[in-house]
PDB file of N, CA and C in Angstrom:
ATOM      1  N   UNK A   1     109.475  65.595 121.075  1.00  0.00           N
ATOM      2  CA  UNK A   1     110.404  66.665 120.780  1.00  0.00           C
ATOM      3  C   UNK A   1     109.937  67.936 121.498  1.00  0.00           C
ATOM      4  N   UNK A   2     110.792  68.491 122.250  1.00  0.00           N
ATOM      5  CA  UNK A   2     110.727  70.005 123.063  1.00  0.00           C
ATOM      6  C   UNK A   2     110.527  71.237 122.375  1.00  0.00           C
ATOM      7  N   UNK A   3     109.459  72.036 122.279  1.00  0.00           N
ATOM      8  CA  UNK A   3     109.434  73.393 121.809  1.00  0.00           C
ATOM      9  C   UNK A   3     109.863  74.409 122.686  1.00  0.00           C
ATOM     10  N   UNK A   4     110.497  75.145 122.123  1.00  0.00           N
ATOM     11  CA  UNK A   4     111.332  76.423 122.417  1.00  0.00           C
ATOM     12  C   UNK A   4     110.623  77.801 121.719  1.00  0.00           C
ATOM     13  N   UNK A   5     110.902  78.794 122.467  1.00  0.00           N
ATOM     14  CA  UNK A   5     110.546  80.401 121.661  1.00  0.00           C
ATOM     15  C   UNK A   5     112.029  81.201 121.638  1.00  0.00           C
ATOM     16  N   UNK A   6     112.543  80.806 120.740  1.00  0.00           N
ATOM     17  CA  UNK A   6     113.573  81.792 119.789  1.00  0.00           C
ATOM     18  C   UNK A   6     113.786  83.320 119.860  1.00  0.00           C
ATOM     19  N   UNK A   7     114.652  83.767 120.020  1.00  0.00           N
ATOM     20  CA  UNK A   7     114.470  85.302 119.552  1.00  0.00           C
ATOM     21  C   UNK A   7     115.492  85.451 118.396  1.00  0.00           C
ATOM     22  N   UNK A   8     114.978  86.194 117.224  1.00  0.00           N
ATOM     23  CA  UNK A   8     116.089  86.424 116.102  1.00  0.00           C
ATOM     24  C   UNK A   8     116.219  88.050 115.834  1.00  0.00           C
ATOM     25  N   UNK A   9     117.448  88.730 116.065  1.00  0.00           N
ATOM     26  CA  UNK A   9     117.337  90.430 115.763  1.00  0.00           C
ATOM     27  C   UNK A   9     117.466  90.293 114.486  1.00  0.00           C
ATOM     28  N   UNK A  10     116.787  91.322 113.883  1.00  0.00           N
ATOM     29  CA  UNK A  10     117.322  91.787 112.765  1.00  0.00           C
ATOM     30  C   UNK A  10     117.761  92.891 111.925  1.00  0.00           C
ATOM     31  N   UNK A  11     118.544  93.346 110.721  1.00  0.00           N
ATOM     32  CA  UNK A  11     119.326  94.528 110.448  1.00  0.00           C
ATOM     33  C   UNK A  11     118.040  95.014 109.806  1.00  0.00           C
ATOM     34  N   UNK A  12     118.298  96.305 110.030  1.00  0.00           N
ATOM     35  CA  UNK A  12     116.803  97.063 108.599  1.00  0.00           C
ATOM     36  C   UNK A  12     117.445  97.117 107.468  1.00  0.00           C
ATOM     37  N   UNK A  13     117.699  96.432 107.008  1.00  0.00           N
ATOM     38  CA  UNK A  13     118.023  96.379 105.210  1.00  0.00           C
ATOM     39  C   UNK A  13     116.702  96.140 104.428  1.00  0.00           C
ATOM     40  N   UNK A  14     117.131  95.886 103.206  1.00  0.00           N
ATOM     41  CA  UNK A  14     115.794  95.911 102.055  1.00  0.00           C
ATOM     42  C   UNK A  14     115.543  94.326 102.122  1.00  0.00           C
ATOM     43  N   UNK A  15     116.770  93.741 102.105  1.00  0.00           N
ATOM     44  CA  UNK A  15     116.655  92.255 101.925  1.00  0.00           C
ATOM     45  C   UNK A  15     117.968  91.438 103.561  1.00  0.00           C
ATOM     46  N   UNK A  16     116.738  90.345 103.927  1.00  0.00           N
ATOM     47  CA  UNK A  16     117.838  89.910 104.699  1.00  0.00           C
ATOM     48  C   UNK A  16     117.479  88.467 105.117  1.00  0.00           C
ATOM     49  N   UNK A  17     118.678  87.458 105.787  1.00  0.00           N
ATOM     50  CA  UNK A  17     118.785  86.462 105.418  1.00  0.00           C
ATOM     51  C   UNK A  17     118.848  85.870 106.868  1.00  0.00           C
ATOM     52  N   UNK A  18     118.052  85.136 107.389  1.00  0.00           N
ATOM     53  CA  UNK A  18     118.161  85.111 108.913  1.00  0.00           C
ATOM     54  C   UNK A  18     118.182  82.982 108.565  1.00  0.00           C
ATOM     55  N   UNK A  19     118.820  82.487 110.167  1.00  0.00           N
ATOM     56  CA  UNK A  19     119.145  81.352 109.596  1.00  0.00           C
ATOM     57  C   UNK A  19     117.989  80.800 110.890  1.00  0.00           C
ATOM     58  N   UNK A  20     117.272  79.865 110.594  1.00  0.00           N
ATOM     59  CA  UNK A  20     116.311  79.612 111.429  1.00  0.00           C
ATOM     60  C   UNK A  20     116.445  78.491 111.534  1.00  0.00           C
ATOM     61  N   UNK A  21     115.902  77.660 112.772  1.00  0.00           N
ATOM     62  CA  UNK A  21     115.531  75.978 112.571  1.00  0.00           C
ATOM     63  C   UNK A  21     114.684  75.528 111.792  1.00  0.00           C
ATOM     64  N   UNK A  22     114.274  74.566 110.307  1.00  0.00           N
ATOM     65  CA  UNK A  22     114.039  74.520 109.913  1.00  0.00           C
ATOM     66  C   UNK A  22     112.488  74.288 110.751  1.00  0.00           C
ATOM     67  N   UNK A  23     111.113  74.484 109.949  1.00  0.00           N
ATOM     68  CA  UNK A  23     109.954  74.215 110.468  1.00  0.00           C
ATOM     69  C   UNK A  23     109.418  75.447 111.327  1.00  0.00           C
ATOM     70  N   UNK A  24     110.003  76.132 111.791  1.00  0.00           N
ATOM     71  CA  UNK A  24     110.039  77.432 112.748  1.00  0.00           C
ATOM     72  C   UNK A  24     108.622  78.085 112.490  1.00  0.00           C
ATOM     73  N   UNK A  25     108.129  78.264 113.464  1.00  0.00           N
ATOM     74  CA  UNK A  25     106.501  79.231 113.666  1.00  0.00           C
ATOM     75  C   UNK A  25     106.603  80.918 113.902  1.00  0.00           C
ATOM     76  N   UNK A  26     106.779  81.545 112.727  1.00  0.00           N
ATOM     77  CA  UNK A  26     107.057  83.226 113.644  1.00  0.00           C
ATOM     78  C   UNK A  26     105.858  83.578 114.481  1.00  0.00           C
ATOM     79  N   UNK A  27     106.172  83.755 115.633  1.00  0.00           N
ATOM     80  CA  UNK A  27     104.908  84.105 116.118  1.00  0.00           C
ATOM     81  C   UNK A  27     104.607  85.833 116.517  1.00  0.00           C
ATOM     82  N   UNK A  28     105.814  86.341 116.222  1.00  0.00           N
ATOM     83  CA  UNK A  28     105.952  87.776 116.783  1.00  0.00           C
ATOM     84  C   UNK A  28     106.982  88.841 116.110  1.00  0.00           C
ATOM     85  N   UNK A  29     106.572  90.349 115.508  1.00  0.00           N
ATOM     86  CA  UNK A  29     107.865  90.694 115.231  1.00  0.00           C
ATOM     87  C   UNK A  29     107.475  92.114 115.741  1.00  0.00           C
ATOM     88  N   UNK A  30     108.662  92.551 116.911  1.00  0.00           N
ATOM     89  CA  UNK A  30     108.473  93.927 117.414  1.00  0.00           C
ATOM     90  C   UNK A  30     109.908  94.511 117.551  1.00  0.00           C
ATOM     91  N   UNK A  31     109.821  95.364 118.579  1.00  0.00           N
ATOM     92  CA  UNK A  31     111.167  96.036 118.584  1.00  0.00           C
ATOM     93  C   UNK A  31     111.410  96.046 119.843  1.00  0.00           C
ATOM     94  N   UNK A  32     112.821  95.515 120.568  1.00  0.00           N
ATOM     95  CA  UNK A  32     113.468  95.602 121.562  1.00  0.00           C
ATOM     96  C   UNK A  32     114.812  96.491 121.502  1.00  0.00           C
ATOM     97  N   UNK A  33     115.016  97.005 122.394  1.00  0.00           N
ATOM     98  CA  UNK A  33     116.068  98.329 122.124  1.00  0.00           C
ATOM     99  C   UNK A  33     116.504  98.948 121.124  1.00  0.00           C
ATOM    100  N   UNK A  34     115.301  99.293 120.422  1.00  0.00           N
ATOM    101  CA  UNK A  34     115.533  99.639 119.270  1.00  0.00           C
ATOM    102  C   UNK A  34     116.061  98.688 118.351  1.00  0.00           C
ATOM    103  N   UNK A  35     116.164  97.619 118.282  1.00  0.00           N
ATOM    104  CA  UNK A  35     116.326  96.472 117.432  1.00  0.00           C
ATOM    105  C   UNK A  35     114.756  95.839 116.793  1.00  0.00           C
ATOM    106  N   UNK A  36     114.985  95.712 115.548  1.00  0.00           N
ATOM    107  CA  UNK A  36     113.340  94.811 115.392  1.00  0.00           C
ATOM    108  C   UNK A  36     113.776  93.526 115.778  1.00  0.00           C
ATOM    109  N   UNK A  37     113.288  92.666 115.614  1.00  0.00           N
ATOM    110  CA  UNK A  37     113.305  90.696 116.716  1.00  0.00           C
ATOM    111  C   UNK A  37     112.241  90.327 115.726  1.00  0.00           C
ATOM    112  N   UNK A  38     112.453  89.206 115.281  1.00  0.00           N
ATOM    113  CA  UNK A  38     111.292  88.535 115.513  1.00  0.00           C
ATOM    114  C   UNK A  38     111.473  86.765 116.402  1.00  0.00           C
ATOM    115  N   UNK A  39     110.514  86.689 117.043  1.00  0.00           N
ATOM    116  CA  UNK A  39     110.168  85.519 118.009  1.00  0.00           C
ATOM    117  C   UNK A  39     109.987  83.914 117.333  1.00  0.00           C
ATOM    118  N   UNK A  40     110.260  83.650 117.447  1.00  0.00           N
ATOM    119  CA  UNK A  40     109.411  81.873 116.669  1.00  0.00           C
ATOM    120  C   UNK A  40     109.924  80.717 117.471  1.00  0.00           C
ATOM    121  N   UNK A  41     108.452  80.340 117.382  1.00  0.00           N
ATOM    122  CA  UNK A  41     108.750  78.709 117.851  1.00  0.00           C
ATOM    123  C   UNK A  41     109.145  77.644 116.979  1.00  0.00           C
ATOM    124  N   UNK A  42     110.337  76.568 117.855  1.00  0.00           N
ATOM    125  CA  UNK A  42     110.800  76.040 116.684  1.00  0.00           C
ATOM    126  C   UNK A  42     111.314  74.468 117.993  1.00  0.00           C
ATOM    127  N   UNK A  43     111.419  73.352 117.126  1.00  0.00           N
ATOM    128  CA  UNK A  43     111.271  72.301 117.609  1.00  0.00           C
ATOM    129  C   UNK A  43     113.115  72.207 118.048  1.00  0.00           C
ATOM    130  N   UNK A  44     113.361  71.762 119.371  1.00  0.00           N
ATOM    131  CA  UNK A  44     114.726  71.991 120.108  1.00  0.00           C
ATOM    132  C   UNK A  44     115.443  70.680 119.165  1.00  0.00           C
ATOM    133  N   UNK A  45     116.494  70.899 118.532  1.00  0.00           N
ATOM    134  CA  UNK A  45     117.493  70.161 117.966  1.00  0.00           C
ATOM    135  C   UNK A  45     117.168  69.938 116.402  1.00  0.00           C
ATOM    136  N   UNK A  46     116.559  70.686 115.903  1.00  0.00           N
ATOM    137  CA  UNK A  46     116.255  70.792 114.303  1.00  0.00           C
ATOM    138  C   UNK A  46     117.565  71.610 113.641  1.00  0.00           C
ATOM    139  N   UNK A  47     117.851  71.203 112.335  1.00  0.00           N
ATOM    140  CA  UNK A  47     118.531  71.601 111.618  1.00  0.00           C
ATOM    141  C   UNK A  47     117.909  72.987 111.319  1.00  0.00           C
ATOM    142  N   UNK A  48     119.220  73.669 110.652  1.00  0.00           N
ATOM    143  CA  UNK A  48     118.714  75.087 110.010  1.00  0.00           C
ATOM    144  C   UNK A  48     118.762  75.645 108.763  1.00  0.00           C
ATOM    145  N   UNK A  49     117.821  76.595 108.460  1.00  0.00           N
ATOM    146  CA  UNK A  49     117.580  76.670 107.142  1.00  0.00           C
ATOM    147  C   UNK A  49     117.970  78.575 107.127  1.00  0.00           C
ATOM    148  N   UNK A  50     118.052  78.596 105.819  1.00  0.00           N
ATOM    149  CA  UNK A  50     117.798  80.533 105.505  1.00  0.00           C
ATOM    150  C   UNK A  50     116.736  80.666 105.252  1.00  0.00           C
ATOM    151  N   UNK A  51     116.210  82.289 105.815  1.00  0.00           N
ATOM    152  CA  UNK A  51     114.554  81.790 105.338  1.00  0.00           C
ATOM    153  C   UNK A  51     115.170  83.679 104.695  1.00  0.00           C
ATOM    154  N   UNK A  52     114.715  84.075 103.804  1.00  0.00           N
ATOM    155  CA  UNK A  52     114.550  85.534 103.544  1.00  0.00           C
ATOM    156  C   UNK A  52     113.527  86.502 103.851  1.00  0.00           C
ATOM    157  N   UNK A  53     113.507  87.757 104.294  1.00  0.00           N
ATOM    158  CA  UNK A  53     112.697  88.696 104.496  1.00  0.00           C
ATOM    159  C   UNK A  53     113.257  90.129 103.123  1.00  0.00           C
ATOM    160  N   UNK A  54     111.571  90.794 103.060  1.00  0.00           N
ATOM    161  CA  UNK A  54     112.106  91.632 102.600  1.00  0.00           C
ATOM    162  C   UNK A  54     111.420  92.990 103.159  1.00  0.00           C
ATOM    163  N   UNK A  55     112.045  94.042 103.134  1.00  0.00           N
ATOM    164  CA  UNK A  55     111.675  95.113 103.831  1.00  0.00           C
ATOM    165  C   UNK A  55     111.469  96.288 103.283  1.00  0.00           C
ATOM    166  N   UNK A  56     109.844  96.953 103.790  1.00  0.00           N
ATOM    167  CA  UNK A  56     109.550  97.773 103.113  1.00  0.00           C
ATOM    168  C   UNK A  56     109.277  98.969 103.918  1.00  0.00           C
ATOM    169  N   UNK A  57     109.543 100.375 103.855  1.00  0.00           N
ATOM    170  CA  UNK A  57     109.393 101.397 104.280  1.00  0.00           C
ATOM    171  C   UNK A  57     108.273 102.018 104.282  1.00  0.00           C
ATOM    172  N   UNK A  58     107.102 102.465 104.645  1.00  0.00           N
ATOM    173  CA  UNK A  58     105.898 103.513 104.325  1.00  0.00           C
ATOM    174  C   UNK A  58     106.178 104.437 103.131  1.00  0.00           C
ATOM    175  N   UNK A  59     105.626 104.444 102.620  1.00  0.00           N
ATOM    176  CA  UNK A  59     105.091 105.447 101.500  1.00  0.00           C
ATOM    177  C   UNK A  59     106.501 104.781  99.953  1.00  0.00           C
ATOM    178  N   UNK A  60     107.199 103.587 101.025  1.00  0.00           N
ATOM    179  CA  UNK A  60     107.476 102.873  99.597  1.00  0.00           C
ATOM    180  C   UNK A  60     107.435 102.430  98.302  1.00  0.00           C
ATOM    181  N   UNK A  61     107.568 102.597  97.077  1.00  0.00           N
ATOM    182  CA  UNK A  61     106.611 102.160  96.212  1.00  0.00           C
ATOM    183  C   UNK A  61     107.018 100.590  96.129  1.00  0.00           C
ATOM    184  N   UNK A  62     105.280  99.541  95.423  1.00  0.00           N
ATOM    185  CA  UNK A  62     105.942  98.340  95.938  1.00  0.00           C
ATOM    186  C   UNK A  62     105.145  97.803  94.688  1.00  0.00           C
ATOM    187  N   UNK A  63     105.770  97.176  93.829  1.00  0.00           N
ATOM    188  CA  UNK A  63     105.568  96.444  92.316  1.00  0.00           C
ATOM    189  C   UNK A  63     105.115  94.963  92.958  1.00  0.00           C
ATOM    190  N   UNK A  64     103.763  94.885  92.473  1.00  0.00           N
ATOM    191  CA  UNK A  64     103.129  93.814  92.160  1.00  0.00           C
ATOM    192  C   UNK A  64     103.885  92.859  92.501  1.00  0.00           C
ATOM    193  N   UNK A  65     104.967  92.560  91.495  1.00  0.00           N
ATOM    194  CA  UNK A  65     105.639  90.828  91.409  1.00  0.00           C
ATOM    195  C   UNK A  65     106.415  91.405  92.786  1.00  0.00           C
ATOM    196  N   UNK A  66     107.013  92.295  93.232  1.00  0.00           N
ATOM    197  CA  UNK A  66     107.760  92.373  94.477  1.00  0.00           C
ATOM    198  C   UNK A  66     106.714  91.425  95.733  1.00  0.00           C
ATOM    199  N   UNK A  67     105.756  91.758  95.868  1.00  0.00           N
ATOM    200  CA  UNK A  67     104.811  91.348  97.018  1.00  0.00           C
ATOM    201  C   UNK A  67     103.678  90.080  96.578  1.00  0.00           C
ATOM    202  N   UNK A  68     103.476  89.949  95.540  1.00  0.00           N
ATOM    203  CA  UNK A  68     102.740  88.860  95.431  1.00  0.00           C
ATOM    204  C   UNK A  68     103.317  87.356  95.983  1.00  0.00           C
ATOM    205  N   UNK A  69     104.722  87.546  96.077  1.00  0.00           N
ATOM    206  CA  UNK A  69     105.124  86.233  96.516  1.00  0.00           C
ATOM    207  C   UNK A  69     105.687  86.152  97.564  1.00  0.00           C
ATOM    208  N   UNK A  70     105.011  87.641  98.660  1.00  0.00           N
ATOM    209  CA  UNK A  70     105.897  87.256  99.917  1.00  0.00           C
ATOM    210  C   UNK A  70     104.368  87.351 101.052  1.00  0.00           C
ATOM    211  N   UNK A  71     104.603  87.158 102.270  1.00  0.00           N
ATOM    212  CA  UNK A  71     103.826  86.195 103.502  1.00  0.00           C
ATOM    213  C   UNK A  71     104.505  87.692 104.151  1.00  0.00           C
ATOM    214  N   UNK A  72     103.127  88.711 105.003  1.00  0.00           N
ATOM    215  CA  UNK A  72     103.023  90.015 105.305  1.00  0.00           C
ATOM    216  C   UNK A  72     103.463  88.969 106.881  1.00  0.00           C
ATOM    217  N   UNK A  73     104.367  89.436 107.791  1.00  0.00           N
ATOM    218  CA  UNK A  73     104.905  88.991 108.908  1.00  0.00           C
ATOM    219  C   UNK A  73     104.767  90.114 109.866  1.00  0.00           C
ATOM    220  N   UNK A  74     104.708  91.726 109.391  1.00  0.00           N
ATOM    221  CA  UNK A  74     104.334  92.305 110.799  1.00  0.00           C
ATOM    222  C   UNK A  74     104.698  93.841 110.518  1.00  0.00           C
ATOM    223  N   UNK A  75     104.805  94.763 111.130  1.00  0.00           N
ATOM    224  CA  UNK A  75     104.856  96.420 111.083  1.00  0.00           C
ATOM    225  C   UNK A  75     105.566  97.063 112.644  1.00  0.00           C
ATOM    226  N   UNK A  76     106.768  97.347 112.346  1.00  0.00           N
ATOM    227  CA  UNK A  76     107.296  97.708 113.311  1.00  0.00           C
ATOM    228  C   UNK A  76     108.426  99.345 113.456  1.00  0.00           C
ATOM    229  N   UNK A  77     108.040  99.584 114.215  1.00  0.00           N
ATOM    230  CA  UNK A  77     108.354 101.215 114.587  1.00  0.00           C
ATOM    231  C   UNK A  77     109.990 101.534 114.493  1.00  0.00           C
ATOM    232  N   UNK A  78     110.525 102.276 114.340  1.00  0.00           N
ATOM    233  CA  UNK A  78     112.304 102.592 115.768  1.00  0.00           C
ATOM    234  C   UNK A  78     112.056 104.118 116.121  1.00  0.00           C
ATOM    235  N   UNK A  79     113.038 104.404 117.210  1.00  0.00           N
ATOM    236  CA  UNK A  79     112.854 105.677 117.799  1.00  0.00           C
ATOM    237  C   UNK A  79     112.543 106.889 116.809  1.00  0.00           C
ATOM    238  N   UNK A  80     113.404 107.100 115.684  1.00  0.00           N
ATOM    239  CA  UNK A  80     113.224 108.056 114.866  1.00  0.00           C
ATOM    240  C   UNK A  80     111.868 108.510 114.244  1.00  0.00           C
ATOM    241  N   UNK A  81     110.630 107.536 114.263  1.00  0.00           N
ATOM    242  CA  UNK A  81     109.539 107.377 113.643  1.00  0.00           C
ATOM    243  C   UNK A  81     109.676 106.986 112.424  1.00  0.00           C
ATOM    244  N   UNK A  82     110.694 105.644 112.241  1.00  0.00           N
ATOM    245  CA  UNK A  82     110.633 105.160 111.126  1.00  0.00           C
ATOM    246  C   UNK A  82     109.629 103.899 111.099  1.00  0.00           C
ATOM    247  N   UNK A  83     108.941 103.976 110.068  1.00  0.00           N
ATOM    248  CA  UNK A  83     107.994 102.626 110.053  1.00  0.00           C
ATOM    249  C   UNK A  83     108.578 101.703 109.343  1.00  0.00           C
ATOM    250  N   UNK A  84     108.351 100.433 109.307  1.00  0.00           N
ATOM    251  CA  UNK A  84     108.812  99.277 108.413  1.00  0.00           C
ATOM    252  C   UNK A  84     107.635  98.441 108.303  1.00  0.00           C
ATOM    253  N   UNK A  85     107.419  97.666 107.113  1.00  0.00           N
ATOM    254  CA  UNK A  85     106.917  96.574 106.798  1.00  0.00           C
ATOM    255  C   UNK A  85     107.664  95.041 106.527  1.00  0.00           C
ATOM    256  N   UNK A  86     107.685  94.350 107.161  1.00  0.00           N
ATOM    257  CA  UNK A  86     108.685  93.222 107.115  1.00  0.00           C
ATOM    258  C   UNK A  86     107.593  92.047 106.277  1.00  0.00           C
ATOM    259  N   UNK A  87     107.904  91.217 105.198  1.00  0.00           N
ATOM    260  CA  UNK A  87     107.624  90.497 104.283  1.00  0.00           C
ATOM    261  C   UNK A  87     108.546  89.363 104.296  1.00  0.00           C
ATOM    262  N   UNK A  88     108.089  87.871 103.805  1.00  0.00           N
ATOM    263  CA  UNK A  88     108.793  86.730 104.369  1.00  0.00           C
ATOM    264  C   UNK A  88     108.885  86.748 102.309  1.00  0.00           C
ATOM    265  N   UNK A  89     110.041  86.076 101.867  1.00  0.00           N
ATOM    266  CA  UNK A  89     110.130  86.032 100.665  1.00  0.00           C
ATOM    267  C   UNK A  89     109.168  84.032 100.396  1.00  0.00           C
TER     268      UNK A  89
END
């Protein structure tokens, strides 16, 4: 089976729902034209799944049960000097 590197944009919301090939490796999450992306490798002709992210702002406040059950995926900028923390649910 053929591996591929993916690109997925995503919206800055609090919560969001991206549809991936199931099994998928994130390997990267930055910002392209002012868009955040994140990258993943994922096996060519796999079915797809929803995977959730959740998104957190700097100086956010962030409750325990909010983050104990999510997978820290990366920290990314946009022009304005907004920071984000992106979290895999």
């Amino acid at each position: 089976m053929s591996k591929l590197i993916y690109k997925f944009e995503l919206k800055v919301l609090d919560v969001i729902e991206v549809t991936i090939p199931i099994g998928a490796k994130i390997l990267s999450l930055q910002v392209q034209n002012n868009i955040p992306c994140l990258w993943a490798l994922v096996d060519e002709g796999v079915r797809s799944e929803v995977r959730t992210f959740k998104t957190f702002g700097t100086g956010q406040y962030i409750f325990d049960k909010e983050i104990s059950c999510k997978k820290y995926i990366g920290t990314y900028q946009l022009q304005k000097g907004l920071v984000f923390h992106l979290f895999e649910v």
